[in-house]
N, C-alpha and C. Protein backbone atom coordinates (compact mmCIF):
# COMPACT_ATOMS: atom_id res chain seq x y z
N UNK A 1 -2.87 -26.51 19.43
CA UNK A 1 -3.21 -25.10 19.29
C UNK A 1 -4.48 -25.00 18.44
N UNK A 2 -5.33 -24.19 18.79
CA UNK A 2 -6.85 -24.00 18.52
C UNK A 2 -6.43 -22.66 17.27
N UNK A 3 -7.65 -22.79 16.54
CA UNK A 3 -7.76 -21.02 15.72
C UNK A 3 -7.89 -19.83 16.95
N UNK A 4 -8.41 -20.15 18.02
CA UNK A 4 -8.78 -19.43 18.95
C UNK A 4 -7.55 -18.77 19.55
N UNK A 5 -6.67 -20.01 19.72
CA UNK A 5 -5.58 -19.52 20.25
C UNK A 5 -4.13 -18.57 19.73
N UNK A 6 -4.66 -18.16 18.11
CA UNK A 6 -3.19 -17.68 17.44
C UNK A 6 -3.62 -16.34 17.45
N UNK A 7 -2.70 -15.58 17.47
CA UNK A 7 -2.70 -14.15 17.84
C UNK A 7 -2.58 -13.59 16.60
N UNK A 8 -3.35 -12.62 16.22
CA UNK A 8 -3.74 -12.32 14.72
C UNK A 8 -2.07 -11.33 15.12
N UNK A 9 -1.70 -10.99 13.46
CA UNK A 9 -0.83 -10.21 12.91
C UNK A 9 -0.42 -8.77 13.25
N UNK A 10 -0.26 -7.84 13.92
CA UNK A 10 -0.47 -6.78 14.29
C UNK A 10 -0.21 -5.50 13.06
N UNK A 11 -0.55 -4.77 12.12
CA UNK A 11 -0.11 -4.48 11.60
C UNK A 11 0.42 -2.84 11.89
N UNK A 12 1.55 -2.74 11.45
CA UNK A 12 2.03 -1.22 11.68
C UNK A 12 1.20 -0.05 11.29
N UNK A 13 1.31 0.80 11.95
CA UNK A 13 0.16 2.24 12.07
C UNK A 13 0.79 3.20 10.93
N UNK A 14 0.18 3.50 10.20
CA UNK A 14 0.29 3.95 8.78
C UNK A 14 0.35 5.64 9.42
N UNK A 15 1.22 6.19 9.57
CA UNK A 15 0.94 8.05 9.91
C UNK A 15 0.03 8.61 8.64
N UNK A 16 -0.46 9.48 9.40
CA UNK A 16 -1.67 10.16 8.70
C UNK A 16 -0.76 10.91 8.06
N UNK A 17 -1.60 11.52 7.06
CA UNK A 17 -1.06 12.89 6.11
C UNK A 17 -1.98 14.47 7.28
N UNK A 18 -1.35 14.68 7.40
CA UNK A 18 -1.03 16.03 8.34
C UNK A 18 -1.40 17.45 7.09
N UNK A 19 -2.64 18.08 7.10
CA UNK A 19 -2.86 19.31 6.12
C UNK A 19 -2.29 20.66 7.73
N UNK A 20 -1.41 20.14 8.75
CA UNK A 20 -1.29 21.39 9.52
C UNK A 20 -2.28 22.26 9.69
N UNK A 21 -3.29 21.81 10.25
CA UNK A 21 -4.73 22.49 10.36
C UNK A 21 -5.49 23.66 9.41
N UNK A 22 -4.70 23.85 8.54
CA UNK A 22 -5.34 24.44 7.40
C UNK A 22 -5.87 23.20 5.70
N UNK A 23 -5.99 24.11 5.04
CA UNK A 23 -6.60 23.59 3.57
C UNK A 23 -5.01 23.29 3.18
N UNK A 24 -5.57 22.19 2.09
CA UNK A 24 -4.14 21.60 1.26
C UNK A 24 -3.45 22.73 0.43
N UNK A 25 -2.75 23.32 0.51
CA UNK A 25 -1.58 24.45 -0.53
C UNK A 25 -1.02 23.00 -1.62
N UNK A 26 -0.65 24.06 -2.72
CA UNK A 26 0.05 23.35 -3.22
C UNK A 26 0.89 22.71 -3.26
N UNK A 27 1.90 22.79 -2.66
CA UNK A 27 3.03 22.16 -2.15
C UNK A 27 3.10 21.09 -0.44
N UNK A 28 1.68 21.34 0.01
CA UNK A 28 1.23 20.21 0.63
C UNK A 28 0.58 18.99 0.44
N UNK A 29 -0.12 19.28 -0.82
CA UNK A 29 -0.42 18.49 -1.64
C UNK A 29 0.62 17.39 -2.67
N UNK A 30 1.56 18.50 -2.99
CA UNK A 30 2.72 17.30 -3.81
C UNK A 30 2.94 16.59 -2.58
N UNK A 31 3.32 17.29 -1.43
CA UNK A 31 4.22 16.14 -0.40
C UNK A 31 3.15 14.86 0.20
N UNK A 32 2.08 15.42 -0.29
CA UNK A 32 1.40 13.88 0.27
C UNK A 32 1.17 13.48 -0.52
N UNK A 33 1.51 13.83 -2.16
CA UNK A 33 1.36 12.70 -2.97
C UNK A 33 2.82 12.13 -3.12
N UNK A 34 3.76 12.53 -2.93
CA UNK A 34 4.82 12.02 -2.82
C UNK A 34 4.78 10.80 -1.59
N UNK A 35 4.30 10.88 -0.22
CA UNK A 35 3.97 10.31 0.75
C UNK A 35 3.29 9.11 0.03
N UNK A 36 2.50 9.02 -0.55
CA UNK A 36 1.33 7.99 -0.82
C UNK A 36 2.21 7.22 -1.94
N UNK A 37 3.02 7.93 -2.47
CA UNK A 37 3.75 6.78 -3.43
C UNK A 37 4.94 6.37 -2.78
N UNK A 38 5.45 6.73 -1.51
CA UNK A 38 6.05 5.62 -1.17
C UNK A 38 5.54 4.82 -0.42
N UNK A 39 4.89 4.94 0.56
CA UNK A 39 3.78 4.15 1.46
C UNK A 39 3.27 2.99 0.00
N UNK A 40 3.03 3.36 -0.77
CA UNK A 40 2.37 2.47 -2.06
C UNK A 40 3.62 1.57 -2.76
N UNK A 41 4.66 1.75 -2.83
CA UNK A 41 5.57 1.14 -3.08
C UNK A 41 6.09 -0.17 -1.88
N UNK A 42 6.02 0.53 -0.53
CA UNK A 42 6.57 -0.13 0.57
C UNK A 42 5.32 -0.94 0.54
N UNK A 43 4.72 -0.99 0.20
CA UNK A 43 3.25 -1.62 0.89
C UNK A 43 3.25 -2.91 -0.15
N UNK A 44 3.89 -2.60 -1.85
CA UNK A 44 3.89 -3.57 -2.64
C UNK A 44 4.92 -4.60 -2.40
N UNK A 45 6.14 -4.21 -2.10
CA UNK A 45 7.12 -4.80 -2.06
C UNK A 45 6.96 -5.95 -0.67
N UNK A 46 6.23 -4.82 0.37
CA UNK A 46 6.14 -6.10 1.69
C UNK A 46 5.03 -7.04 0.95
N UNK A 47 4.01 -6.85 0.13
CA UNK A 47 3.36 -8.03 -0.38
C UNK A 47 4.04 -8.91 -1.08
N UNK A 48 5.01 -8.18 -1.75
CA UNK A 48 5.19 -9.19 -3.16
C UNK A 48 6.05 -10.45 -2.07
N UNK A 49 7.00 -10.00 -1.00
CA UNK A 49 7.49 -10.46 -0.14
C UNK A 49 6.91 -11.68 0.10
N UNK A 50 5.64 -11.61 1.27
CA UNK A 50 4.54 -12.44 1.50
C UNK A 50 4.25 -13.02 0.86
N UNK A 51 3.95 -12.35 -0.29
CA UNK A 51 3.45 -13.78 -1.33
C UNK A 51 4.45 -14.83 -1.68
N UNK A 52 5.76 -14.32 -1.78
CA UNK A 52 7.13 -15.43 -2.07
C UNK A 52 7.10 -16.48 -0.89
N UNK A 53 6.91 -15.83 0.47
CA UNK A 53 7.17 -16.36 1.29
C UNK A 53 5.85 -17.70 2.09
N UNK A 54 4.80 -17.14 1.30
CA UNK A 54 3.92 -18.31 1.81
C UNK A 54 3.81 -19.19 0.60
N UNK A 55 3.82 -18.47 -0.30
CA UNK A 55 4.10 -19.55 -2.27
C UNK A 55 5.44 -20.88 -1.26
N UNK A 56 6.07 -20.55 -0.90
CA UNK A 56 7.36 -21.61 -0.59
C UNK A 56 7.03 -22.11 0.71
N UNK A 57 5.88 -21.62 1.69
CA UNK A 57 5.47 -22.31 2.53
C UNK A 57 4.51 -23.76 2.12
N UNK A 58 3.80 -23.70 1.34
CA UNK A 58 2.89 -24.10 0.75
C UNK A 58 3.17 -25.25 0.04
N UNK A 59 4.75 -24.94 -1.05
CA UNK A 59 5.08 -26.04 -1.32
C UNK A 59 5.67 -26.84 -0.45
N UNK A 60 6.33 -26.61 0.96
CA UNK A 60 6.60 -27.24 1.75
C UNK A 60 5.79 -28.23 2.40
N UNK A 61 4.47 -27.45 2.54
CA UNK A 61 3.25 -28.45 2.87
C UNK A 61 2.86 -29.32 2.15
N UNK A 62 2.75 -29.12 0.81
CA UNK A 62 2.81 -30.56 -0.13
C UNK A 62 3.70 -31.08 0.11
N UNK A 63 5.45 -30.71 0.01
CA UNK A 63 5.83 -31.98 0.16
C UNK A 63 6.09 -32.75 1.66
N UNK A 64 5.78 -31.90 2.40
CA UNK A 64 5.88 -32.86 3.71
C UNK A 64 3.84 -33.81 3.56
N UNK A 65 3.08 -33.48 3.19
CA UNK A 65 1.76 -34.07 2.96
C UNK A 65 1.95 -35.48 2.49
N UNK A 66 2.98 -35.19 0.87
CA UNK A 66 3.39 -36.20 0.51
C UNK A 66 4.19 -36.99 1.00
N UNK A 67 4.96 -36.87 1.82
CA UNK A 67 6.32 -37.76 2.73
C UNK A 67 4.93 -38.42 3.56
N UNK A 68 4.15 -37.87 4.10
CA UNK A 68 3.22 -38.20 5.23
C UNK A 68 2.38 -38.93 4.69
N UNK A 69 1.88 -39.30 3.34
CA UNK A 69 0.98 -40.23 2.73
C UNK A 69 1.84 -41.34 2.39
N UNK A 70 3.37 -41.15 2.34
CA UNK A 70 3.91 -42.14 1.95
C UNK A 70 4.31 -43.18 3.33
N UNK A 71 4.34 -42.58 3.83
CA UNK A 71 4.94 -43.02 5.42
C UNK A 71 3.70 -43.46 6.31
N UNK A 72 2.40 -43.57 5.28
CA UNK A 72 0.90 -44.04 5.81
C UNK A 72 0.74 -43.45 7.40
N UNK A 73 1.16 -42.15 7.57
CA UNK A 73 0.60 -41.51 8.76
C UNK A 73 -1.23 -41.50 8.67
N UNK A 74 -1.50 -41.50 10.15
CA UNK A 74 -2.86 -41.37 9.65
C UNK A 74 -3.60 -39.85 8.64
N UNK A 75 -4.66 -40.36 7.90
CA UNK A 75 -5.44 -39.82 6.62
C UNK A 75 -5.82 -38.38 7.36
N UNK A 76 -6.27 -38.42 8.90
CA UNK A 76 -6.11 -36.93 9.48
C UNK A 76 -5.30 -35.78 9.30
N UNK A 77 -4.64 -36.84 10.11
CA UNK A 77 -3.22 -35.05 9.70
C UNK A 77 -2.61 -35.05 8.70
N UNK A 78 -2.21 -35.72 7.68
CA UNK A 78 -2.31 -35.53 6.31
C UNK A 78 -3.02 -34.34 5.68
N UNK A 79 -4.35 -34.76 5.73
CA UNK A 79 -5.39 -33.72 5.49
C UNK A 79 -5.29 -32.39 6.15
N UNK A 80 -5.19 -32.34 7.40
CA UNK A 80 -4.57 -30.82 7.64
C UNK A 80 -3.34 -30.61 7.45
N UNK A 81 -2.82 -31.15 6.89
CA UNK A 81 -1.02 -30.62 6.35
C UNK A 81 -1.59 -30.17 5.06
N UNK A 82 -2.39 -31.09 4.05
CA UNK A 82 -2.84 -30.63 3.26
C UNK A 82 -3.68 -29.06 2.92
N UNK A 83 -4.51 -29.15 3.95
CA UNK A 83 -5.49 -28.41 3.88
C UNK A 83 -4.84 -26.41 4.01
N UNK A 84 -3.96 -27.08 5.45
CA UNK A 84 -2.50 -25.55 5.77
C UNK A 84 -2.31 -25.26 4.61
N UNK A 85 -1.58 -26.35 3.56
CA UNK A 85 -0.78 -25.68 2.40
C UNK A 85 -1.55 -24.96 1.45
N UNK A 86 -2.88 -25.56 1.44
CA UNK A 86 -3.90 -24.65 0.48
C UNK A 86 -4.16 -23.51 0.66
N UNK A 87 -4.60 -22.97 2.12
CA UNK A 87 -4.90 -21.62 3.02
C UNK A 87 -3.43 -21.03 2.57
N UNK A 88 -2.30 -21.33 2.88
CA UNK A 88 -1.06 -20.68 2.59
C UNK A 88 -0.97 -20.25 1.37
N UNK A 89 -1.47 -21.25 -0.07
CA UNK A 89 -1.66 -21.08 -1.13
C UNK A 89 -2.90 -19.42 -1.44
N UNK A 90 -3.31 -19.61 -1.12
CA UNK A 90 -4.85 -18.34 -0.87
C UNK A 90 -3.87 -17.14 -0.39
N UNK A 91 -3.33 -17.49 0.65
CA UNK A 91 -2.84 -15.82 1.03
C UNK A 91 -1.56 -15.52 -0.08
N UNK A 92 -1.41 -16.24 -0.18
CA UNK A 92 -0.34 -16.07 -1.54
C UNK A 92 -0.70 -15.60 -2.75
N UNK A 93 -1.74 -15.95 -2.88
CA UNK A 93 -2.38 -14.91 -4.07
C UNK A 93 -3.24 -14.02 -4.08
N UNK A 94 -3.73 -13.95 -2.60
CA UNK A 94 -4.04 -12.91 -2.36
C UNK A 94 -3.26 -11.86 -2.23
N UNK A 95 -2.11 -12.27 -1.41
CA UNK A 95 -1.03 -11.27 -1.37
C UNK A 95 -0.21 -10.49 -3.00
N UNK A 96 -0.40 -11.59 -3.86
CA UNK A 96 -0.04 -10.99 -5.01
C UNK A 96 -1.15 -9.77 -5.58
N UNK A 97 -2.21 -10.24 -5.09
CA UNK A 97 -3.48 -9.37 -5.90
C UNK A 97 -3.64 -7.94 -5.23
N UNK A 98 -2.99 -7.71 -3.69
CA UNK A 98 -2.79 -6.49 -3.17
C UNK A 98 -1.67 -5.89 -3.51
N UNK A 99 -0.51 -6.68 -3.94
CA UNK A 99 0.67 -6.26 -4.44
C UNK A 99 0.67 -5.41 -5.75
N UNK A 100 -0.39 -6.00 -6.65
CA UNK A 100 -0.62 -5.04 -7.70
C UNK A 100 -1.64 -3.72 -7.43
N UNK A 101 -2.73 -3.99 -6.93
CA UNK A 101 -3.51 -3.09 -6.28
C UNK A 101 -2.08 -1.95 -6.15
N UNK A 102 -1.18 -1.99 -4.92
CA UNK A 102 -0.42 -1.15 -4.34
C UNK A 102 0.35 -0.41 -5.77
N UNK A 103 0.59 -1.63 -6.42
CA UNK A 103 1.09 -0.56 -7.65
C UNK A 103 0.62 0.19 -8.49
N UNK A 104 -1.26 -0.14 -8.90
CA UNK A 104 -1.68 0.42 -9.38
C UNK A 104 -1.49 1.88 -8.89
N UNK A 105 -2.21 1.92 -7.03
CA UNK A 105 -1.79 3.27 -6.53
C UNK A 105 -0.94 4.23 -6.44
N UNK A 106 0.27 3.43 -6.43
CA UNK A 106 1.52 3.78 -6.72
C UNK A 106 1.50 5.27 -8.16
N UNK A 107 1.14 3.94 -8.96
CA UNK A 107 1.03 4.82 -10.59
C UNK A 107 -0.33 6.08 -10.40
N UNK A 108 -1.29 5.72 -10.02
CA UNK A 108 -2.04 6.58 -10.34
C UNK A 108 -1.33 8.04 -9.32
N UNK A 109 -1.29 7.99 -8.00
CA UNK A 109 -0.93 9.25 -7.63
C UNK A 109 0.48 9.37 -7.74
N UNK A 110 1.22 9.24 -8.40
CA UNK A 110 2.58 9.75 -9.07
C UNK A 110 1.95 10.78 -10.39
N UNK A 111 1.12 9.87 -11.21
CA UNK A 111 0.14 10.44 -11.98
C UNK A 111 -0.34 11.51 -11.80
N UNK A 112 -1.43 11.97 -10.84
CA UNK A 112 -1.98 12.91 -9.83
C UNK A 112 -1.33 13.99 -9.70
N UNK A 113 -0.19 13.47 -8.92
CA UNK A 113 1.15 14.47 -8.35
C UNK A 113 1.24 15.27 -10.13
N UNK A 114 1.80 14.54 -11.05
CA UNK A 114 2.49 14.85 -11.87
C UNK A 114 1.52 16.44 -12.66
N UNK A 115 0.10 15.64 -12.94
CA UNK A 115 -0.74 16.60 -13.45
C UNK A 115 -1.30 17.72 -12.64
N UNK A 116 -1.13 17.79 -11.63
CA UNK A 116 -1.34 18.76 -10.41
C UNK A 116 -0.05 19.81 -10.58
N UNK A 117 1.07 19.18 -10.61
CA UNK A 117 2.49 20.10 -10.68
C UNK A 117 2.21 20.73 -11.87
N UNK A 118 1.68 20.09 -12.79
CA UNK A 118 2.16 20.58 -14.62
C UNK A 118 0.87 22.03 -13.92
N UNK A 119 -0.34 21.44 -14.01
CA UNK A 119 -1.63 22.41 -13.53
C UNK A 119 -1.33 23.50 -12.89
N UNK A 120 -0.58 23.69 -11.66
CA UNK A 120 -0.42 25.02 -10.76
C UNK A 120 0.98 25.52 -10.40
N UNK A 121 2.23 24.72 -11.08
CA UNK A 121 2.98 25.05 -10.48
C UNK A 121 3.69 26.61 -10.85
N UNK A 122 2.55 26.77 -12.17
CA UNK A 122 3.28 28.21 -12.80
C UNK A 122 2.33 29.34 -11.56
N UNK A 123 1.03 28.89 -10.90
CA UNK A 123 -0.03 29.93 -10.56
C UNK A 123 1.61 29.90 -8.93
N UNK A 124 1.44 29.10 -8.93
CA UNK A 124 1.98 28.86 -7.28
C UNK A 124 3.67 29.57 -7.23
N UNK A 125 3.98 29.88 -8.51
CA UNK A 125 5.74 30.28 -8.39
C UNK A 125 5.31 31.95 -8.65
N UNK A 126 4.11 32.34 -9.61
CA UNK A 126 3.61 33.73 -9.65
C UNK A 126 3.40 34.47 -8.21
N UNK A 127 2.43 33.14 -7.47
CA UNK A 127 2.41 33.99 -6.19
C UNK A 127 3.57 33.95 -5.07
N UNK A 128 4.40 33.03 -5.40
CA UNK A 128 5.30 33.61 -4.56
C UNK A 128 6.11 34.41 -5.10
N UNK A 129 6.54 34.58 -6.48
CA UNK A 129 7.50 35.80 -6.74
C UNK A 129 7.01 36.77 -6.51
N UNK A 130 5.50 37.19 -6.33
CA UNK A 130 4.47 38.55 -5.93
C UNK A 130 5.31 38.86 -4.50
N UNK A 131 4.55 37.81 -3.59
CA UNK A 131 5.21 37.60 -2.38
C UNK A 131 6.35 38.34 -1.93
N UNK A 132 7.34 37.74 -3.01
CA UNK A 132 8.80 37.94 -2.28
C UNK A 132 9.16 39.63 -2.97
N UNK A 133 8.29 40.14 -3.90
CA UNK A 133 8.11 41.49 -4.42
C UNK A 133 6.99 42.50 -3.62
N UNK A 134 6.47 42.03 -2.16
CA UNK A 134 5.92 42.82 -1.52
C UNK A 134 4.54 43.02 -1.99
N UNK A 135 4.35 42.24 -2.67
CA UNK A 135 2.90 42.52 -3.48
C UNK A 135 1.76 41.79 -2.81
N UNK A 136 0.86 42.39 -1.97
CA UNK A 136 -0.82 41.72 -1.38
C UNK A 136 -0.92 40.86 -2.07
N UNK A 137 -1.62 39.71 -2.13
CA UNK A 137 -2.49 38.79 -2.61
C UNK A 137 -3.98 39.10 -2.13
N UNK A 138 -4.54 38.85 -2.98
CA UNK A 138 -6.09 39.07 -2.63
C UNK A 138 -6.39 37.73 -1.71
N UNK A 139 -7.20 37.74 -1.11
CA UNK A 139 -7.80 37.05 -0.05
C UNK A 139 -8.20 35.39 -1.43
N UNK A 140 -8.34 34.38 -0.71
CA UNK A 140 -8.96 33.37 -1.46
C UNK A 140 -10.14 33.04 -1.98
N UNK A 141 -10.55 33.05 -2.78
CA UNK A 141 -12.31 32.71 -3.64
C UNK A 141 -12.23 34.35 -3.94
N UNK A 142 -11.28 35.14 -3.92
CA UNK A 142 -11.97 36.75 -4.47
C UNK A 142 -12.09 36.93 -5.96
N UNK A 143 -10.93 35.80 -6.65
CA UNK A 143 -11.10 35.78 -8.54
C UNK A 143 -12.02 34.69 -8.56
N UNK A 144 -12.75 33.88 -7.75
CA UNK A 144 -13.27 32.89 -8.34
C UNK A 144 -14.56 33.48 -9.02
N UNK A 145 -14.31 32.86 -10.17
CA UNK A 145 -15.88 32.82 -11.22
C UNK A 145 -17.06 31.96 -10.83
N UNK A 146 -18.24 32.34 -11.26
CA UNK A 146 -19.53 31.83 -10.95
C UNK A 146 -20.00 31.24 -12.33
């Protein structure tokens, strides 16, 4: 089997965040920051996964490398048994280094979410108790200051 011949990884289609053809409201906004921290969680955990799982591939390749230097197979395939376990080694820490990435994201828009809720959630419960009291709202940008 050639590099040519392995069929790259397919990865699953991430659903978009959906603003329902209007501007983000407040409460469309928490739900896609809620969205993004689990997508950011799932996304760490399938790394941290990967990384366990090629970390133990890897040592497998050393020790079958080593059975294979001992057993004086030829110095070729040795070397690519060797060489596999290193590449396996690489995505393994690469995979760890996206694993934190994901958590960083994780934290920051939980973060986001959090200071956004503290920020509007008193403007956003005013206008709907107006709302549910029959009271107009002025059109949007009509209080905005210059």
């Amino acid at each position: 089997m050639t590099v040519s011949e392995i069929e790259p990884y397919k990865v699953p289609a991430v659903p978009a965040i959906s603003t329902g053809g209007g501007a983000l409201s407040f409460m469309r906004l928490l739900g896609s920051m809620v969205t993004l921290v689990g997508q950011a969680v799932a996304l760490k955990e399938m790394a941290h996964l990967l990384k366990k799982r090629m970390a133990k591939d890897a040592d497998d390749h050393d020790k079958i490398s080593d059975m294979c230097a001992e057993a004086e197979v030829e110095p070729y395939f040795t070397g690519l048994i060797t060489d596999a376990g290193t590449a396996l080694r690489e995505v393994a820490n690469a995979s760890g280094e996206l694993s934190s990435a994901a958590d960083d994201l994780a934290t920051n828009a939980k973060a986001f979410g959090s200071a956004h809720k503290t920020e509007y959630q008193g403007i956003y419960e005013a206008v709907q108790a107006a709302k549910r009291r029959g009271i107009r709202q002025a059109r949007p940008g009509f209080y905005r200051t210059r």
